[in-house]
PDB file of N, CA and C in Angstrom:
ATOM      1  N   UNK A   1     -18.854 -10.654  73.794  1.00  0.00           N
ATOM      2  CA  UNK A   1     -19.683  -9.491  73.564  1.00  0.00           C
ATOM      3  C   UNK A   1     -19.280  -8.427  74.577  1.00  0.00           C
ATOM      4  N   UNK A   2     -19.236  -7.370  74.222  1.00  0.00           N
ATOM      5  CA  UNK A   2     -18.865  -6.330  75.141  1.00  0.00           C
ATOM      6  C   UNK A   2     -19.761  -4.783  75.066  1.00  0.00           C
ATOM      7  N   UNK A   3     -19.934  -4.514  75.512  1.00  0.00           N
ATOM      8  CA  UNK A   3     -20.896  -3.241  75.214  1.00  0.00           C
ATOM      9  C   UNK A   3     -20.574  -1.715  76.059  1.00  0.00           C
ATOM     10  N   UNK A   4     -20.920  -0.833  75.157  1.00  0.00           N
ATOM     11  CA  UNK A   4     -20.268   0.540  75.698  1.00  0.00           C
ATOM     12  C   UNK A   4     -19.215   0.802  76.564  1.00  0.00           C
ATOM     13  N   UNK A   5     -17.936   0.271  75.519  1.00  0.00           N
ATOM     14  CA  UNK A   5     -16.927   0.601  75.693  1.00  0.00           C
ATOM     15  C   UNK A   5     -15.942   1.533  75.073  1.00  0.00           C
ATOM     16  N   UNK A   6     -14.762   1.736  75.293  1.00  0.00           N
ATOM     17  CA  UNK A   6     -14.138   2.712  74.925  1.00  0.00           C
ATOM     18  C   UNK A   6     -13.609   2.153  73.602  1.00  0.00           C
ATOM     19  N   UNK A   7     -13.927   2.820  72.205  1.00  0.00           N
ATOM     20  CA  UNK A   7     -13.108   1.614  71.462  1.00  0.00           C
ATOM     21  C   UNK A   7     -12.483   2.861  70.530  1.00  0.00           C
ATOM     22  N   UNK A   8     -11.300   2.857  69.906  1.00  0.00           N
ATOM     23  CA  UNK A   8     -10.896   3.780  69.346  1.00  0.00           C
ATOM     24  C   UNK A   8     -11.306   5.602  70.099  1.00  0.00           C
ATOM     25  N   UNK A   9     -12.138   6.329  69.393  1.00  0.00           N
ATOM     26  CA  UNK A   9     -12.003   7.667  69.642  1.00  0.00           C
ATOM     27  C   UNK A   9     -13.307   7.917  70.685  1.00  0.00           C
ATOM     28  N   UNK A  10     -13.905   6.682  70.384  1.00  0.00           N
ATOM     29  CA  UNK A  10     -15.094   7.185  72.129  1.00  0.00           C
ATOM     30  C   UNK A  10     -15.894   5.410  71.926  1.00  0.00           C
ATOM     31  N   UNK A  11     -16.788   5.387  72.276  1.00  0.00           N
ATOM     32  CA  UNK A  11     -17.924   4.401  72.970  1.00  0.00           C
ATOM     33  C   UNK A  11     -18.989   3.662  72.102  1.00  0.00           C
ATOM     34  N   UNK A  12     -18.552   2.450  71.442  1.00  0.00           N
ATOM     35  CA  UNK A  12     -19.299   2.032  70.698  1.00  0.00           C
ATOM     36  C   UNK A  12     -20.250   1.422  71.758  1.00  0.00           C
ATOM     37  N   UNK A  13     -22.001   1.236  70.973  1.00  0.00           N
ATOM     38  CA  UNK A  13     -22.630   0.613  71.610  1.00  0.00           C
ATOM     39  C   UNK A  13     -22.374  -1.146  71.567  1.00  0.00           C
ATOM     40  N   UNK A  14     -22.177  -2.054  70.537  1.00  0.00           N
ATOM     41  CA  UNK A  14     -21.555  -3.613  70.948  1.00  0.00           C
ATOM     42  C   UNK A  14     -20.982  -3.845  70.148  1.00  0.00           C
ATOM     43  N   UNK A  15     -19.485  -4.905  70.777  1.00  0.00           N
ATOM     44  CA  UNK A  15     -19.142  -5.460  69.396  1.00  0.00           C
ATOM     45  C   UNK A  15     -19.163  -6.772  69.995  1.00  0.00           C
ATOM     46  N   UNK A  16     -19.146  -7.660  68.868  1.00  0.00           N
ATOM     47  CA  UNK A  16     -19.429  -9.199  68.836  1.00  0.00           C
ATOM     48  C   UNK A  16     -17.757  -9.473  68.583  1.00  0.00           C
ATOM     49  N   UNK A  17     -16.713 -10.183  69.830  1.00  0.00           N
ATOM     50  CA  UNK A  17     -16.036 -10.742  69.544  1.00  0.00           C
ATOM     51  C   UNK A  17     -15.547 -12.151  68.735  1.00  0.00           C
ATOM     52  N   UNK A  18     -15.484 -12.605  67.391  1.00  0.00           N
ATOM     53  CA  UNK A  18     -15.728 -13.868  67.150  1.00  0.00           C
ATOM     54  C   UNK A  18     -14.414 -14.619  68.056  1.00  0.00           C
ATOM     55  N   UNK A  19     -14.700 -15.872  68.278  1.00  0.00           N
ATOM     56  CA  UNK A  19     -13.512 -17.208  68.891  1.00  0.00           C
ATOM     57  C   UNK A  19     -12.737 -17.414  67.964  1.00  0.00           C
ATOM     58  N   UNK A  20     -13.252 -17.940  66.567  1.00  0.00           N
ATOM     59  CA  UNK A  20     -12.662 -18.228  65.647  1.00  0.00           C
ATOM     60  C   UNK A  20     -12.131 -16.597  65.102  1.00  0.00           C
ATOM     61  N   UNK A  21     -10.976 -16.343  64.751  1.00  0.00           N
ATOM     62  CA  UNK A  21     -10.082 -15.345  64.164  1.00  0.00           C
ATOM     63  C   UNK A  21     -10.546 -15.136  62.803  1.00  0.00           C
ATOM     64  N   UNK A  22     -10.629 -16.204  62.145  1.00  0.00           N
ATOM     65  CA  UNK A  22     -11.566 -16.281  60.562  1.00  0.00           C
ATOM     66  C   UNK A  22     -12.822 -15.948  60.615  1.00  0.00           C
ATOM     67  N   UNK A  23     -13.924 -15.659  61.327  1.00  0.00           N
ATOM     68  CA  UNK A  23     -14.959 -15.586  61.428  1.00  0.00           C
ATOM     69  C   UNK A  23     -15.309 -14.038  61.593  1.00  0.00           C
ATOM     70  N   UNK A  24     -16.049 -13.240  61.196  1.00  0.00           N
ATOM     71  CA  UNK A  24     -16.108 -11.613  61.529  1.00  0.00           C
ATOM     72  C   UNK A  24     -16.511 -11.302  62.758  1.00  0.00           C
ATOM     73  N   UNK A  25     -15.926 -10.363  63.103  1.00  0.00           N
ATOM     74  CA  UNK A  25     -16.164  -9.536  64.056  1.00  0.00           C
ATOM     75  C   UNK A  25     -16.975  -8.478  63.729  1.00  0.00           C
ATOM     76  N   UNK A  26     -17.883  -7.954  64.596  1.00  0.00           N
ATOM     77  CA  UNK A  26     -20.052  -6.684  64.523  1.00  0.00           C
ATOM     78  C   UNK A  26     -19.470  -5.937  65.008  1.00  0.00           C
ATOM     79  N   UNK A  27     -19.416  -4.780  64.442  1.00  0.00           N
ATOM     80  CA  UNK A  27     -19.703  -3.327  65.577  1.00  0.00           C
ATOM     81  C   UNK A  27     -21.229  -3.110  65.532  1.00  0.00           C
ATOM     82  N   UNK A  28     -21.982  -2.604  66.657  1.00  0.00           N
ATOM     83  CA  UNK A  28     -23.103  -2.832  66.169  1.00  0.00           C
ATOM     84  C   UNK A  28     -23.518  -1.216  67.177  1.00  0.00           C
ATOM     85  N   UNK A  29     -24.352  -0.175  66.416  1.00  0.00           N
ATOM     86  CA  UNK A  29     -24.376   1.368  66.946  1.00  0.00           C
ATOM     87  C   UNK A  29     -25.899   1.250  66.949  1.00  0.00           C
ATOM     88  N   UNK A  30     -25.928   1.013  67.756  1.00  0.00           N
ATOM     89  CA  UNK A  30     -28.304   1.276  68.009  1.00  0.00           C
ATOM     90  C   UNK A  30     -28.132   2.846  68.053  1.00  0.00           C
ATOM     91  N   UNK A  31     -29.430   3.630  67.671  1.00  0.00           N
ATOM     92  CA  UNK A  31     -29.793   5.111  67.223  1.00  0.00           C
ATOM     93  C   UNK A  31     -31.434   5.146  67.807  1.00  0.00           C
ATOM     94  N   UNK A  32     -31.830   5.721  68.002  1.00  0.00           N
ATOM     95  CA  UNK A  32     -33.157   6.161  68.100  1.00  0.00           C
ATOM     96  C   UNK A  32     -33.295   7.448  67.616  1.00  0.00           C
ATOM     97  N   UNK A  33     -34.460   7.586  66.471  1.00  0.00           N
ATOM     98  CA  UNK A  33     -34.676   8.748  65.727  1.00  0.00           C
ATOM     99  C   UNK A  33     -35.060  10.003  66.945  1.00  0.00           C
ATOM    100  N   UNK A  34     -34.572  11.189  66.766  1.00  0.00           N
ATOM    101  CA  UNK A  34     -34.503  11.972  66.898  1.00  0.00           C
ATOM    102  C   UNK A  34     -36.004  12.803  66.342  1.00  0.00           C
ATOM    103  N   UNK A  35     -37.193  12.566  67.065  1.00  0.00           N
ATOM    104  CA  UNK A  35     -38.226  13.274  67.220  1.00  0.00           C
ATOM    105  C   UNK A  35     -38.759  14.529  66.925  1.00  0.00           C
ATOM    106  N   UNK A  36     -37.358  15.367  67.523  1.00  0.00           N
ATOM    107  CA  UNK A  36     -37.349  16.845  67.460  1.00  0.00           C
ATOM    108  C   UNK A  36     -36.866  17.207  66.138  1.00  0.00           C
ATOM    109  N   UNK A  37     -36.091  16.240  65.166  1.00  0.00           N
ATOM    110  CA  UNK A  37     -35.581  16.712  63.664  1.00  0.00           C
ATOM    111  C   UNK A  37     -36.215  16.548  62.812  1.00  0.00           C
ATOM    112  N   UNK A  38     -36.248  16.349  61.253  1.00  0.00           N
ATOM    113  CA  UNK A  38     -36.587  15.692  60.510  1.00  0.00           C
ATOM    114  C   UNK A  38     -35.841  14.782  59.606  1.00  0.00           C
ATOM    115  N   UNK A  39     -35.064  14.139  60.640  1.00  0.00           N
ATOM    116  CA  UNK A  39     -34.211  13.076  59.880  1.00  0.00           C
ATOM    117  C   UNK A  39     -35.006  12.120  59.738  1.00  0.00           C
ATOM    118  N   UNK A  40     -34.748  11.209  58.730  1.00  0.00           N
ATOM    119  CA  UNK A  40     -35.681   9.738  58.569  1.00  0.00           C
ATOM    120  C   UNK A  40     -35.092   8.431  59.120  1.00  0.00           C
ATOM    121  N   UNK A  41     -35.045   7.226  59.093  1.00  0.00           N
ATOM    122  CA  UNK A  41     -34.493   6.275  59.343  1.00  0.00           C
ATOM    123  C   UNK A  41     -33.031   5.837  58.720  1.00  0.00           C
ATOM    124  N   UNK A  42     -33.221   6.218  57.300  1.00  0.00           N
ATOM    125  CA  UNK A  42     -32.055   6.067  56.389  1.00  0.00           C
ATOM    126  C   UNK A  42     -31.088   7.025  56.743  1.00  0.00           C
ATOM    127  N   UNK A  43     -31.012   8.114  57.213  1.00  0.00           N
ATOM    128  CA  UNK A  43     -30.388   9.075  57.191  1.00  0.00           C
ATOM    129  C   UNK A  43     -29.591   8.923  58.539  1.00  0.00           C
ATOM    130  N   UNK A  44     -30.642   8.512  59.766  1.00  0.00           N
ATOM    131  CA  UNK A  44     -30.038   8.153  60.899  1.00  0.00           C
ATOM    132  C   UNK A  44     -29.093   7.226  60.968  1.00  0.00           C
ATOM    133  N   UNK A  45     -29.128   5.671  60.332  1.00  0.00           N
ATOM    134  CA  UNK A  45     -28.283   5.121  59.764  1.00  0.00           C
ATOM    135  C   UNK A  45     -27.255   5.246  59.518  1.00  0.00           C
ATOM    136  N   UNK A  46     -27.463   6.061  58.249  1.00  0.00           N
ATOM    137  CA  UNK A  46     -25.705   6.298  57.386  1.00  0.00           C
ATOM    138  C   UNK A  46     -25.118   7.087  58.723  1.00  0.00           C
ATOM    139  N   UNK A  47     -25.713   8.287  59.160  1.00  0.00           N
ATOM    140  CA  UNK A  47     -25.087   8.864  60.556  1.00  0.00           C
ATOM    141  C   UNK A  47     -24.313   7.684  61.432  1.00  0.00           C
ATOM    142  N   UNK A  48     -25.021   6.868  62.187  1.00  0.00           N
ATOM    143  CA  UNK A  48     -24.477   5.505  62.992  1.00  0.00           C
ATOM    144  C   UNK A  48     -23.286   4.834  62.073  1.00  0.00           C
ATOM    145  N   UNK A  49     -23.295   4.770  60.729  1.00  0.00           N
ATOM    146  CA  UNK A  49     -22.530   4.182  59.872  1.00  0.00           C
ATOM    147  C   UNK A  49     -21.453   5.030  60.100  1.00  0.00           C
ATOM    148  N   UNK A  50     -20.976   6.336  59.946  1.00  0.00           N
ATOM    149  CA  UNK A  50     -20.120   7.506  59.847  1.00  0.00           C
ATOM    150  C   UNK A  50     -19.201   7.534  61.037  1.00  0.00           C
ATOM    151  N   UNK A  51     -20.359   7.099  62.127  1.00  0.00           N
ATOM    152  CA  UNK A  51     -19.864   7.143  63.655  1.00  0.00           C
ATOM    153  C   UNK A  51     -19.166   5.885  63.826  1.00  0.00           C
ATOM    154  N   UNK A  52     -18.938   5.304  63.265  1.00  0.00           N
ATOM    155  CA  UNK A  52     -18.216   4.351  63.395  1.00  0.00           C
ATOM    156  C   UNK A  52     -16.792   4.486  63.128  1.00  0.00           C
ATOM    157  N   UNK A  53     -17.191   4.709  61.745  1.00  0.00           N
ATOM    158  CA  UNK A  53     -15.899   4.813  60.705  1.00  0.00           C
ATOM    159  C   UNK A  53     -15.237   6.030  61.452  1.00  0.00           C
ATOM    160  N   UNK A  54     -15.779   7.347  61.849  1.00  0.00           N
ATOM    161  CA  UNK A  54     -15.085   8.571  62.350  1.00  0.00           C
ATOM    162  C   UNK A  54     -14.556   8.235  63.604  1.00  0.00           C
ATOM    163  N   UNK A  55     -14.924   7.570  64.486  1.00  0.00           N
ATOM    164  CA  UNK A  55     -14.290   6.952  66.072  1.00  0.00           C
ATOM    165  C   UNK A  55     -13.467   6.231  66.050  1.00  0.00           C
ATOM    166  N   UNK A  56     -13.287   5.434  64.342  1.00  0.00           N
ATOM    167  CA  UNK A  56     -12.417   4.124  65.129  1.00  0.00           C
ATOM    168  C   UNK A  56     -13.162   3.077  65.687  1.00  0.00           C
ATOM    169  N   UNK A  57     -14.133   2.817  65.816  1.00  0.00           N
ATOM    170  CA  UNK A  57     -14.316   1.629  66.810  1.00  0.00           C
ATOM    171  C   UNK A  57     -13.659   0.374  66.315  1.00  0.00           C
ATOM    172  N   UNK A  58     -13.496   0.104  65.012  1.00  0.00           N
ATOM    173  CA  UNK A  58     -13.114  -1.357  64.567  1.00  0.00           C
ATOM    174  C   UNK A  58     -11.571  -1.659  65.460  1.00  0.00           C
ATOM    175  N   UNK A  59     -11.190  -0.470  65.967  1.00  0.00           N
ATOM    176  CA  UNK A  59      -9.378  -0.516  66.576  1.00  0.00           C
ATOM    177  C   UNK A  59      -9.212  -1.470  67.839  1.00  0.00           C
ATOM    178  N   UNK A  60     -10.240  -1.801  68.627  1.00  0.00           N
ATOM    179  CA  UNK A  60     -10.224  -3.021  69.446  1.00  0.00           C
ATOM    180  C   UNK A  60     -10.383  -4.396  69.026  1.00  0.00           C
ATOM    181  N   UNK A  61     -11.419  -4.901  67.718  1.00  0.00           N
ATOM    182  CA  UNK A  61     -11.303  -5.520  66.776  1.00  0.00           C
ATOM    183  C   UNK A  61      -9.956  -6.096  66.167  1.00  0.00           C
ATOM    184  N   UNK A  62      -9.346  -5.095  65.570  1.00  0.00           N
ATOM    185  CA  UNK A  62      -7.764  -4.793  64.460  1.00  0.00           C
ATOM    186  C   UNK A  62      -6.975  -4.913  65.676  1.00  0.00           C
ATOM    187  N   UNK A  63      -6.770  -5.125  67.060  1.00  0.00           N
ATOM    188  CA  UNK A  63      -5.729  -5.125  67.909  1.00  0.00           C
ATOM    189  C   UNK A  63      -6.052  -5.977  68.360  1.00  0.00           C
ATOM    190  N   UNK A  64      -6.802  -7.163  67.902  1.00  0.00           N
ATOM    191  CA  UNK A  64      -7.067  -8.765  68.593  1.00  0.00           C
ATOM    192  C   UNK A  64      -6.798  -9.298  66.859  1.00  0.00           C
ATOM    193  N   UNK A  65      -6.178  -8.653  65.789  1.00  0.00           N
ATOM    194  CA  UNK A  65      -5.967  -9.532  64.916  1.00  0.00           C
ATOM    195  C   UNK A  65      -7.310  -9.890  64.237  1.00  0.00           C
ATOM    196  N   UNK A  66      -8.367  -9.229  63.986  1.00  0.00           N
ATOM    197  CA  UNK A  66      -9.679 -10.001  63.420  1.00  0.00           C
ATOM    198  C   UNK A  66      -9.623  -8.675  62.533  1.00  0.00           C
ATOM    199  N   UNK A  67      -9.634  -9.413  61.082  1.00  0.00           N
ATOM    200  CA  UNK A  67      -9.858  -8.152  59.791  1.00  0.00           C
ATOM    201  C   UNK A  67     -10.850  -8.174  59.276  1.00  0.00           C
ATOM    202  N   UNK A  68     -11.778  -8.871  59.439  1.00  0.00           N
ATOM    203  CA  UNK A  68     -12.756  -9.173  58.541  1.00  0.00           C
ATOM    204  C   UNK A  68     -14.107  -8.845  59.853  1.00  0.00           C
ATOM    205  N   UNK A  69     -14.404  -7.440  59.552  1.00  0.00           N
ATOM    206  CA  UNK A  69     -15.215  -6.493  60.208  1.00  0.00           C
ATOM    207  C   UNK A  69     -16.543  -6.261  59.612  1.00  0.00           C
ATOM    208  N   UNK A  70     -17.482  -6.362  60.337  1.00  0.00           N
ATOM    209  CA  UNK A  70     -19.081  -5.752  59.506  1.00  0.00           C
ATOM    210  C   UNK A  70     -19.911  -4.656  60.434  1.00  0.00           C
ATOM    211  N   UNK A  71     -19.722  -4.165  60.169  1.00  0.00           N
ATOM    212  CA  UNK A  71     -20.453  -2.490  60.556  1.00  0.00           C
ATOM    213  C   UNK A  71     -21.993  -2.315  60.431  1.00  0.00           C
ATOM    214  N   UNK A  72     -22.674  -2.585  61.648  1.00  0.00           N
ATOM    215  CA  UNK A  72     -24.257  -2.703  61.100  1.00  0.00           C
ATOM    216  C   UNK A  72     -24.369  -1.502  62.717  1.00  0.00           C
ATOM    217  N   UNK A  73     -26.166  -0.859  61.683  1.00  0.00           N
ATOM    218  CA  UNK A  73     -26.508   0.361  62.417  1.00  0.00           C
ATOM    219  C   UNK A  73     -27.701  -0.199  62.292  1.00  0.00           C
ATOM    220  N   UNK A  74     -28.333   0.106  63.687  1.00  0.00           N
ATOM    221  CA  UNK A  74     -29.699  -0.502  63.943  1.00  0.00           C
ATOM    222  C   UNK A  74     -30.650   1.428  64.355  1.00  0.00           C
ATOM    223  N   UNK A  75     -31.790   1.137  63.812  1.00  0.00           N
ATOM    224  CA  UNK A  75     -32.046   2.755  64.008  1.00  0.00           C
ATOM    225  C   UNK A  75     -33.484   2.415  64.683  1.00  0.00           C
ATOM    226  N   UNK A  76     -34.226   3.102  65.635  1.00  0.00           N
ATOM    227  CA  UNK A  76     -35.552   2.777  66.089  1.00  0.00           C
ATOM    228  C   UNK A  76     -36.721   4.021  65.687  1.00  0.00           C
ATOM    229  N   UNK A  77     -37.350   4.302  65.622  1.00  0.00           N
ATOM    230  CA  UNK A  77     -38.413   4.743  65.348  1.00  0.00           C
ATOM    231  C   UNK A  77     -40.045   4.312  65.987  1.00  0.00           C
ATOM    232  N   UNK A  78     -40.434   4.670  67.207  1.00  0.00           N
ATOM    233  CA  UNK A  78     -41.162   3.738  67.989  1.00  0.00           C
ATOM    234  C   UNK A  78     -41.540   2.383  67.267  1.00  0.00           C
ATOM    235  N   UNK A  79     -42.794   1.870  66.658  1.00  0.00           N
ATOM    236  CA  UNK A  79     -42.746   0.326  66.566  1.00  0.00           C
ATOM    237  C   UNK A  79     -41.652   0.056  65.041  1.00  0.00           C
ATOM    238  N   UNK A  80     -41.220   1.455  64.186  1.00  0.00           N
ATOM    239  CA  UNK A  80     -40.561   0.648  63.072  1.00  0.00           C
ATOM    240  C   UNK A  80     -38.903   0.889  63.681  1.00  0.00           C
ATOM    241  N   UNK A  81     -38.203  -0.369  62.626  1.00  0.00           N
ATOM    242  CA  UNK A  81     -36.959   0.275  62.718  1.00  0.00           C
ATOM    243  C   UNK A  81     -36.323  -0.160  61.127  1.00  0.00           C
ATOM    244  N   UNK A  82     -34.955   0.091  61.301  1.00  0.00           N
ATOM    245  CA  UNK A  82     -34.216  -0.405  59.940  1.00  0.00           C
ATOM    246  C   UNK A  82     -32.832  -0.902  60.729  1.00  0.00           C
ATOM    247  N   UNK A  83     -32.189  -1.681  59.892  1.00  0.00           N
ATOM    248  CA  UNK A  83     -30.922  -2.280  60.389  1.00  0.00           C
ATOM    249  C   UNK A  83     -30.421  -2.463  59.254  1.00  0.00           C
ATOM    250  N   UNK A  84     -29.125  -1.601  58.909  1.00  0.00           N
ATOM    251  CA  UNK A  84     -28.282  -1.079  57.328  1.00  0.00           C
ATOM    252  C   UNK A  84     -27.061  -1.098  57.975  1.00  0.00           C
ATOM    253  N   UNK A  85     -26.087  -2.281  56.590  1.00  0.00           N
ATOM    254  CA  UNK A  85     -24.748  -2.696  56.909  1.00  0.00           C
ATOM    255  C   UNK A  85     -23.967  -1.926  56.131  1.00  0.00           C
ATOM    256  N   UNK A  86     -22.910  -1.457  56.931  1.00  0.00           N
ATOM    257  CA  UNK A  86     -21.914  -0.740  55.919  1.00  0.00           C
ATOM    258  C   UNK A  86     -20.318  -1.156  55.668  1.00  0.00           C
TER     259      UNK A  86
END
């Protein structure tokens, strides 16, 4: 497990290294809604989802040889949240 590191084009919040090479490797982008907007949970999401895909992060992943990647965005909203895989 490694957390806020440099991975591709800036700083994912964690990825889950698997042992096994066959087994997937998490990028995983926590969000906290933004108070001052009117974005919703879903929306924050696909955003965290985007930020992924637009940075690169899977490129520390893909340079240990692990292809089989799952992209999950965890979003908070004081007591609710959502957690959407892309």
């Amino acid at each position: 497990i490694k957390s806020n590191r440099e991975g591709g084009h800036g700083r994912y919040d964690l990825i889950l290294f698997p042992k096994d090479l066959t087994k997937p490797g998490v990028i995983i982008e926590l969000k906290k809604l933004d108070l001052e907007c009117e974005t919703k949970l879903e929306e924050t999401a696909a955003d965290a989802l985007a930020q992924i895909e637009r940075m690169q992060y899977e490129a520390e992943l893909r340079s240990r040889g692990i292809t089989n990647i799952k992209k999950v965005a965890i979003v908070f909203d004081r007591k609710a949240s959502l957690v959407k895989e892309g």
